[in-house]
PDB file of N, CA and C in Angstrom:
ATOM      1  N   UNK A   1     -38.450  -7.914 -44.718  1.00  0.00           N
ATOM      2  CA  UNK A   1     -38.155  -6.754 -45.545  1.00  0.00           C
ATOM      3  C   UNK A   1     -38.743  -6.983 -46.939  1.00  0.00           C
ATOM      4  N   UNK A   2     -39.336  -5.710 -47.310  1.00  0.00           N
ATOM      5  CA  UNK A   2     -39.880  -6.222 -48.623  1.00  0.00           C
ATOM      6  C   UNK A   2     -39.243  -6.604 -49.954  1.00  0.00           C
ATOM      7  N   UNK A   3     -37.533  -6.126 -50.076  1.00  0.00           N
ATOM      8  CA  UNK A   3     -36.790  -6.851 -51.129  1.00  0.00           C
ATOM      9  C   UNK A   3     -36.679  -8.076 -50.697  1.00  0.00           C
ATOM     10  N   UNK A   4     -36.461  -8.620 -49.481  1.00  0.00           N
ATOM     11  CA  UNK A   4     -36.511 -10.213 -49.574  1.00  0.00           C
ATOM     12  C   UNK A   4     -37.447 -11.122 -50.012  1.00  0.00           C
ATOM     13  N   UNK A   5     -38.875 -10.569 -50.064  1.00  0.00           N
ATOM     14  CA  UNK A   5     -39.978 -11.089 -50.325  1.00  0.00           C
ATOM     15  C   UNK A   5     -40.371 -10.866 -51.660  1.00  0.00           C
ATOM     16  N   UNK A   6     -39.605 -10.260 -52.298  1.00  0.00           N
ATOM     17  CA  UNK A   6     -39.775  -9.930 -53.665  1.00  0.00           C
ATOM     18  C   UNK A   6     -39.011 -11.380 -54.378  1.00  0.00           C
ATOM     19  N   UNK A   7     -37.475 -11.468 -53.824  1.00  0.00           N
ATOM     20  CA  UNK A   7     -36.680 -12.752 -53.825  1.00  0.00           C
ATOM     21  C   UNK A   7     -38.044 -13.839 -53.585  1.00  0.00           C
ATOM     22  N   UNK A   8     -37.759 -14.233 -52.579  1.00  0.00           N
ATOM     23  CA  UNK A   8     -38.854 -15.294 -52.285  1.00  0.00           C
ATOM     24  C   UNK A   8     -39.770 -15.355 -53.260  1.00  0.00           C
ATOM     25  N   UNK A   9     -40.509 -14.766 -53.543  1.00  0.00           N
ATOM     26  CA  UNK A   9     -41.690 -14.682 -54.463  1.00  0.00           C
ATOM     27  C   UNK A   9     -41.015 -15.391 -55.487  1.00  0.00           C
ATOM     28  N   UNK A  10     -40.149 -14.961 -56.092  1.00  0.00           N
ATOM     29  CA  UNK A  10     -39.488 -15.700 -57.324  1.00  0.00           C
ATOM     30  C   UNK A  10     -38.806 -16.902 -57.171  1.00  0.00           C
ATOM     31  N   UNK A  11     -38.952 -17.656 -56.096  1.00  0.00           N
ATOM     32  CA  UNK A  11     -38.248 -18.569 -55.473  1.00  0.00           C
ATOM     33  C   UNK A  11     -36.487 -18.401 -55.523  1.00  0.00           C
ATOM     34  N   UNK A  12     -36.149 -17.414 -55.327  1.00  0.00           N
ATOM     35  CA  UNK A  12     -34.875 -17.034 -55.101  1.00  0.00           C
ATOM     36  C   UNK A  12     -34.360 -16.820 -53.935  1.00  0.00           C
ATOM     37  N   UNK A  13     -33.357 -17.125 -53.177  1.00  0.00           N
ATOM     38  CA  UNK A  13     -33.363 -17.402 -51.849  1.00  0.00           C
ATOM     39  C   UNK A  13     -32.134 -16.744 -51.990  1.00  0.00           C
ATOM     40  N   UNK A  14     -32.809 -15.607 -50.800  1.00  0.00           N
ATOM     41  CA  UNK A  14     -32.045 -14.443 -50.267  1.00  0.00           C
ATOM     42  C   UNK A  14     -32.288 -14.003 -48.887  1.00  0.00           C
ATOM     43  N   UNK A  15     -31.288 -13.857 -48.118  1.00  0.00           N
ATOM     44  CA  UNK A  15     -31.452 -12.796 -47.147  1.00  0.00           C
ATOM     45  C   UNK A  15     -31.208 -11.522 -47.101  1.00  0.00           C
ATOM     46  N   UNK A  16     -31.951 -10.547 -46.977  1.00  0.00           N
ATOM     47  CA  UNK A  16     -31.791  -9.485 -46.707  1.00  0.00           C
ATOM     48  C   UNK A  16     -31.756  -8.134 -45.725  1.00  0.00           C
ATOM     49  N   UNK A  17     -30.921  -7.664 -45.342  1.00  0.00           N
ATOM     50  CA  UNK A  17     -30.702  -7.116 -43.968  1.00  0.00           C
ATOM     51  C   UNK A  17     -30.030  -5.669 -44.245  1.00  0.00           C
ATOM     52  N   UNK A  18     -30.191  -5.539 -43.228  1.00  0.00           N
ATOM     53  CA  UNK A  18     -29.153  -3.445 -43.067  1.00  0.00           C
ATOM     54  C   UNK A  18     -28.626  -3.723 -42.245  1.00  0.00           C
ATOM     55  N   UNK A  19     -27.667  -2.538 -42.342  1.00  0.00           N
ATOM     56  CA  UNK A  19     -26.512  -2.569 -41.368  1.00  0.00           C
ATOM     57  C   UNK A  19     -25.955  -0.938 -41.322  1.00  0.00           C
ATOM     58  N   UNK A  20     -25.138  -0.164 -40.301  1.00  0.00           N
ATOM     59  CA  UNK A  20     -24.648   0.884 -40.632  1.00  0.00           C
ATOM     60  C   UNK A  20     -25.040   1.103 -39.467  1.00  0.00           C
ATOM     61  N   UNK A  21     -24.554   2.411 -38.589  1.00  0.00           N
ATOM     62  CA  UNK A  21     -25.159   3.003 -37.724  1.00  0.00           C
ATOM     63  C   UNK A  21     -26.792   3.266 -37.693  1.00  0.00           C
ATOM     64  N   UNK A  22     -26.964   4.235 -39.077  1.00  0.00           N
ATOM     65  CA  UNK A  22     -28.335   4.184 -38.858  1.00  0.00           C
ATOM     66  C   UNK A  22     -29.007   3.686 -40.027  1.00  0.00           C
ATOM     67  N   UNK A  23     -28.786   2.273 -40.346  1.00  0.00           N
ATOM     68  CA  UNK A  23     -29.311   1.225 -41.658  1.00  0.00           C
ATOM     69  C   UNK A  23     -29.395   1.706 -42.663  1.00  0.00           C
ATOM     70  N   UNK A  24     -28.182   2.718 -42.785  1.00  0.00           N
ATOM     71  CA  UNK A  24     -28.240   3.168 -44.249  1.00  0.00           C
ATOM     72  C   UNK A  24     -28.037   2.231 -45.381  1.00  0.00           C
ATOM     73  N   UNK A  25     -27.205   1.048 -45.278  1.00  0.00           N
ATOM     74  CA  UNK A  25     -26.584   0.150 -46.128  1.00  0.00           C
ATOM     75  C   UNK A  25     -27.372  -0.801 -46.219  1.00  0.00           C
ATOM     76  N   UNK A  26     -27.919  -1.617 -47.326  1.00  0.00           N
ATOM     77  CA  UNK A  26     -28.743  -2.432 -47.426  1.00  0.00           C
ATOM     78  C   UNK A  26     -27.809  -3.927 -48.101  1.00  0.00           C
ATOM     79  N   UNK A  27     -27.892  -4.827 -47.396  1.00  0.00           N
ATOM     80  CA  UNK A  27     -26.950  -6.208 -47.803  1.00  0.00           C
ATOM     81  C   UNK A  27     -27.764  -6.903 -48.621  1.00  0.00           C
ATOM     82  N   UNK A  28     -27.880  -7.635 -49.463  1.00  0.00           N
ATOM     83  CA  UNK A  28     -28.096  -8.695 -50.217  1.00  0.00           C
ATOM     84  C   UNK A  28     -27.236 -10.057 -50.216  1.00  0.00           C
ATOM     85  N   UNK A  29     -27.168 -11.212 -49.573  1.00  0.00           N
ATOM     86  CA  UNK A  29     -26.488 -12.184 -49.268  1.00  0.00           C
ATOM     87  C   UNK A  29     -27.353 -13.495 -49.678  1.00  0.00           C
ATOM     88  N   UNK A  30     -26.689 -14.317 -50.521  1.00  0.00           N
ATOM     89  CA  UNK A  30     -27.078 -15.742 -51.079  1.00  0.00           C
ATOM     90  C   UNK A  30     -26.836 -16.104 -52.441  1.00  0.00           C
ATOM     91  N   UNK A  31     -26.975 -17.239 -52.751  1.00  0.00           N
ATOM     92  CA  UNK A  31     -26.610 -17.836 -53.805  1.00  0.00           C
ATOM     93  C   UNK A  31     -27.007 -17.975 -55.051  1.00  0.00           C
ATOM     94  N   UNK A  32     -28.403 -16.613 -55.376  1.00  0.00           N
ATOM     95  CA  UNK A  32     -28.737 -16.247 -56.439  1.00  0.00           C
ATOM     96  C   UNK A  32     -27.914 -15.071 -56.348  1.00  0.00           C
ATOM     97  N   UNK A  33     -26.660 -14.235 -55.838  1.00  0.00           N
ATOM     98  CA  UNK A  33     -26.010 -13.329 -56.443  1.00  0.00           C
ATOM     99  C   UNK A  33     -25.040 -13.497 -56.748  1.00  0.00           C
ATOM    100  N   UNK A  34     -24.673 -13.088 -58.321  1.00  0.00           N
ATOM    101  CA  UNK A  34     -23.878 -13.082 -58.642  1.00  0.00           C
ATOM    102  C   UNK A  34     -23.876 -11.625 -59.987  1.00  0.00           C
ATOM    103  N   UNK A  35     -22.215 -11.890 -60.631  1.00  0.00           N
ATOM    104  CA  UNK A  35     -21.779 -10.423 -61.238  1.00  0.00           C
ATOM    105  C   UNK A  35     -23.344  -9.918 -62.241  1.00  0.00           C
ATOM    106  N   UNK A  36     -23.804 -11.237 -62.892  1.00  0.00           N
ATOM    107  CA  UNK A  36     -25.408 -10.559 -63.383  1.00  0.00           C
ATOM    108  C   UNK A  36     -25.990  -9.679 -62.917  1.00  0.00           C
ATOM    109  N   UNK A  37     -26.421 -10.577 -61.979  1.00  0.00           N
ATOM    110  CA  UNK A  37     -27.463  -9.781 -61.117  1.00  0.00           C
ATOM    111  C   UNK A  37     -27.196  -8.479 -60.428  1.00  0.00           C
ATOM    112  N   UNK A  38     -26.039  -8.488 -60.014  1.00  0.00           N
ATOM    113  CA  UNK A  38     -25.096  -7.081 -59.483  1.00  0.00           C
ATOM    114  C   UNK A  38     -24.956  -6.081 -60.273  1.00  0.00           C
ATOM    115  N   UNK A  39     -25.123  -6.476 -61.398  1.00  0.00           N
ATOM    116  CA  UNK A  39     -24.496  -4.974 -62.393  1.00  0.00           C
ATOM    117  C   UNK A  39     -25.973  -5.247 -63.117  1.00  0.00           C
ATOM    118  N   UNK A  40     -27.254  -6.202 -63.124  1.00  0.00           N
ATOM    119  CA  UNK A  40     -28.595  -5.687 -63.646  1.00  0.00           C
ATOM    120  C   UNK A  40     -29.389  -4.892 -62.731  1.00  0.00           C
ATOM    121  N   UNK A  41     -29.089  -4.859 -61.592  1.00  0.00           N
ATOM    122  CA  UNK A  41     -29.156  -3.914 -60.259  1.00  0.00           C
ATOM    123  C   UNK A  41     -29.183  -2.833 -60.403  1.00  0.00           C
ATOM    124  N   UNK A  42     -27.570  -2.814 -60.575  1.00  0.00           N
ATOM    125  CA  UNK A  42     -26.857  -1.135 -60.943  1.00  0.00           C
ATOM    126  C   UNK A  42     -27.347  -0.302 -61.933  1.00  0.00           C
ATOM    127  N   UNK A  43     -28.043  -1.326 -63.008  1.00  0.00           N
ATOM    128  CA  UNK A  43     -28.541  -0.703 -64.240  1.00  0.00           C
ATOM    129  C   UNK A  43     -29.752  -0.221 -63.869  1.00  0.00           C
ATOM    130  N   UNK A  44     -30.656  -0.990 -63.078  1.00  0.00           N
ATOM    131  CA  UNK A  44     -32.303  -0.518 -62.906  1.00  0.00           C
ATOM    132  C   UNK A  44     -32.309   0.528 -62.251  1.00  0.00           C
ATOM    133  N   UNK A  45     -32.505   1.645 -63.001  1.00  0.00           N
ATOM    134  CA  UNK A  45     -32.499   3.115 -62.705  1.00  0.00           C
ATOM    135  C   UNK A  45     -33.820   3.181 -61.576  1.00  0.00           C
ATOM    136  N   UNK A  46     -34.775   1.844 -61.637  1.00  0.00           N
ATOM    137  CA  UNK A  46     -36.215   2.240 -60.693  1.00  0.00           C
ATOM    138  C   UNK A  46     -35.725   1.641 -58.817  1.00  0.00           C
ATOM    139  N   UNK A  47     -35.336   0.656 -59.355  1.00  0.00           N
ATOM    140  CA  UNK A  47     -35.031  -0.147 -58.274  1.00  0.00           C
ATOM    141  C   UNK A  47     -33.695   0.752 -57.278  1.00  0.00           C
ATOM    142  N   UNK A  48     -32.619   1.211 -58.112  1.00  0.00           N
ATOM    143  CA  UNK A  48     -32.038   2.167 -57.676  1.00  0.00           C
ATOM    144  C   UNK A  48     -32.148   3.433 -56.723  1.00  0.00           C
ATOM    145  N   UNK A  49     -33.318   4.044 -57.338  1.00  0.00           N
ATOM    146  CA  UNK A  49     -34.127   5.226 -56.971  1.00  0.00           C
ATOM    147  C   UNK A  49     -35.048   4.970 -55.699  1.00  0.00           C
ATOM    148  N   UNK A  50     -35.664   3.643 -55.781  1.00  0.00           N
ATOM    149  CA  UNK A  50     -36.557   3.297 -54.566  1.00  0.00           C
ATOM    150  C   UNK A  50     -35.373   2.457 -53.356  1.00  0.00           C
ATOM    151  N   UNK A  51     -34.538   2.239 -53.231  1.00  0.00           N
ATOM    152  CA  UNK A  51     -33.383   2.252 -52.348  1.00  0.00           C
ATOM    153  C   UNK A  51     -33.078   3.703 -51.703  1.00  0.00           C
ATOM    154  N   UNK A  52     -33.102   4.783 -52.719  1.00  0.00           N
ATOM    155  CA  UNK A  52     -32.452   6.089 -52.007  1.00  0.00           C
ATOM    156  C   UNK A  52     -33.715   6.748 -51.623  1.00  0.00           C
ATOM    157  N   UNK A  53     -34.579   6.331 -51.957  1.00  0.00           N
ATOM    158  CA  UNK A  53     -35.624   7.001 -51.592  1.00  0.00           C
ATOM    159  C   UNK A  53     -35.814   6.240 -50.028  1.00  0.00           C
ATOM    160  N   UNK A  54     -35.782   5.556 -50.299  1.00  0.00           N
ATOM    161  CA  UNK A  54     -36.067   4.694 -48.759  1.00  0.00           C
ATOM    162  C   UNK A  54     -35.007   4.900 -47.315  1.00  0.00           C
ATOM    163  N   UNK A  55     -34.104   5.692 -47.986  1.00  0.00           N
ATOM    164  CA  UNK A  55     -32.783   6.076 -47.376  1.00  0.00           C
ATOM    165  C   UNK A  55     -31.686   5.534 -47.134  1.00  0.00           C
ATOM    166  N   UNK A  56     -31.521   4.388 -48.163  1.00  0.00           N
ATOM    167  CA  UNK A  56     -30.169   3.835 -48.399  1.00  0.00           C
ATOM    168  C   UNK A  56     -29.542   4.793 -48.962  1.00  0.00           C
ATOM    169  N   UNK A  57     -27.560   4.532 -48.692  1.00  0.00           N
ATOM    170  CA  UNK A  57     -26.602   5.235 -49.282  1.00  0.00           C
ATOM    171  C   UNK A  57     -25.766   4.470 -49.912  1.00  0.00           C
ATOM    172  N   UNK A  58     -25.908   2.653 -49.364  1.00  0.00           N
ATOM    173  CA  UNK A  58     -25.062   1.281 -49.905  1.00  0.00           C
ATOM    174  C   UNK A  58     -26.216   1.031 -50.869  1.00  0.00           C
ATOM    175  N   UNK A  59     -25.748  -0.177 -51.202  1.00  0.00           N
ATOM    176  CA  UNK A  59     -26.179  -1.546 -51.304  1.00  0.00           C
ATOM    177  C   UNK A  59     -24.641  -2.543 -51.592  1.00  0.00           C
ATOM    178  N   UNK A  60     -24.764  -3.712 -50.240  1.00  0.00           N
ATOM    179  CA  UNK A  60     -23.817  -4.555 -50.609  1.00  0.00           C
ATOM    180  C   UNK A  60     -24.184  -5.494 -50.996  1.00  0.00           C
ATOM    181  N   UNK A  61     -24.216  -6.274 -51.726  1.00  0.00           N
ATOM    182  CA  UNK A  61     -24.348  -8.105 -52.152  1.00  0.00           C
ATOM    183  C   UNK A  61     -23.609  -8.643 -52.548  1.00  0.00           C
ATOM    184  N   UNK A  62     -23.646  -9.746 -51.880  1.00  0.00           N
ATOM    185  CA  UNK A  62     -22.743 -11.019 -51.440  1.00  0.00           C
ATOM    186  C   UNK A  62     -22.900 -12.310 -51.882  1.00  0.00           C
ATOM    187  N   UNK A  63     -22.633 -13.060 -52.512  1.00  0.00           N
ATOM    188  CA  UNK A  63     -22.811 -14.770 -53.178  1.00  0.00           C
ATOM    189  C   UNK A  63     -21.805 -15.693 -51.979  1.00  0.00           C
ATOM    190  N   UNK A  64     -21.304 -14.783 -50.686  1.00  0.00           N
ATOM    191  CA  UNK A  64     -20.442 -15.828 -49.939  1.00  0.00           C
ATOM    192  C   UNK A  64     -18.927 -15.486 -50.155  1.00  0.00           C
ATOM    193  N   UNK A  65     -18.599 -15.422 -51.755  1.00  0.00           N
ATOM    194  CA  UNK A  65     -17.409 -15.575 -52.112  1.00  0.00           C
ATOM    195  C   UNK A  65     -17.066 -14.040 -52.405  1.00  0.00           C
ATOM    196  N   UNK A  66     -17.678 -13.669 -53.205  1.00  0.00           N
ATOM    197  CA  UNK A  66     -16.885 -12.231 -53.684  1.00  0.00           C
ATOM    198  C   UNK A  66     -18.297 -11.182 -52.723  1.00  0.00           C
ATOM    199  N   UNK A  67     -17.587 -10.138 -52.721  1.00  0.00           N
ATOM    200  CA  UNK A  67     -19.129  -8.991 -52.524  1.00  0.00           C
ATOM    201  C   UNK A  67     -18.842  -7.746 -53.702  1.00  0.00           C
ATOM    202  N   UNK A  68     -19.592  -6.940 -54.012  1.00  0.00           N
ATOM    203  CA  UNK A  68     -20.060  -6.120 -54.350  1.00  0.00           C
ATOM    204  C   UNK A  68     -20.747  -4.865 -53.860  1.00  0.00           C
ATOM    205  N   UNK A  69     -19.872  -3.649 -53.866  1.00  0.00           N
ATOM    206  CA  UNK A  69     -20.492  -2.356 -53.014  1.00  0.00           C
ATOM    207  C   UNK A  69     -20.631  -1.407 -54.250  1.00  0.00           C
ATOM    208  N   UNK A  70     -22.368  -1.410 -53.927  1.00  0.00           N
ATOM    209  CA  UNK A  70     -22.868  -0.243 -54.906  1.00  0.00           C
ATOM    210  C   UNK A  70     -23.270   1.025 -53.904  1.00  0.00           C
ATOM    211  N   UNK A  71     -22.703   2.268 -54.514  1.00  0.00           N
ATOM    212  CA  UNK A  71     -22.657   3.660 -53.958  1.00  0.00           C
ATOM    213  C   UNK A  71     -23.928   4.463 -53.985  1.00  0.00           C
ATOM    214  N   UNK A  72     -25.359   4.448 -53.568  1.00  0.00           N
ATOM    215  CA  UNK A  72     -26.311   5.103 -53.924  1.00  0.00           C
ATOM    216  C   UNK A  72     -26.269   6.204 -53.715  1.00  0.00           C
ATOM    217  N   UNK A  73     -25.358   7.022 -53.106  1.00  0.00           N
ATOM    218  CA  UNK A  73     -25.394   8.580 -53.176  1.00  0.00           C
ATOM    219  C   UNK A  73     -25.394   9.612 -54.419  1.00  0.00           C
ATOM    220  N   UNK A  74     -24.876   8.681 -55.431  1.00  0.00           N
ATOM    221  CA  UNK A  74     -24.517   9.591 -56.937  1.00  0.00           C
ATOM    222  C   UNK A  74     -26.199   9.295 -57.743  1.00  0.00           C
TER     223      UNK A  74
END
């Protein structure tokens, strides 16, 4: 997937996957996420936009311990 390879590229190690009936929800899982990165996410109005454009309605990410569910429908 190409957000994982964006990770990678930066040597940030992530998996990234969908899930949902029909992969609307996009997961983010590993140990570069955390509350930063989760709410500098939420802020990038581009990165945001190219999720819903792509036809996400989630995005969840996960560090293991806590998760985080961002709502892309609004």
């Amino acid at each position: 997937m190409e957000f994982e390879k964006k990770f990678k590229d930066k040597d940030m190690n992530a998996t990234v996957t969908t899930t949902g009936d029909y992969h609307t929800t996009i997961l983010i899982q590993g140990n570069i996420v955390n509350e930063s990165l989760v709410f500098g996410m939420k802020d990038n109005n581009v990165a945001i936009q190219d999720l819903r454009e792509m036809g996400f309605k989630h995005l969840i990410m996960s560090d293991g311990n806590a998760t985080w569910d961002i709502d892309l429908k609004n």
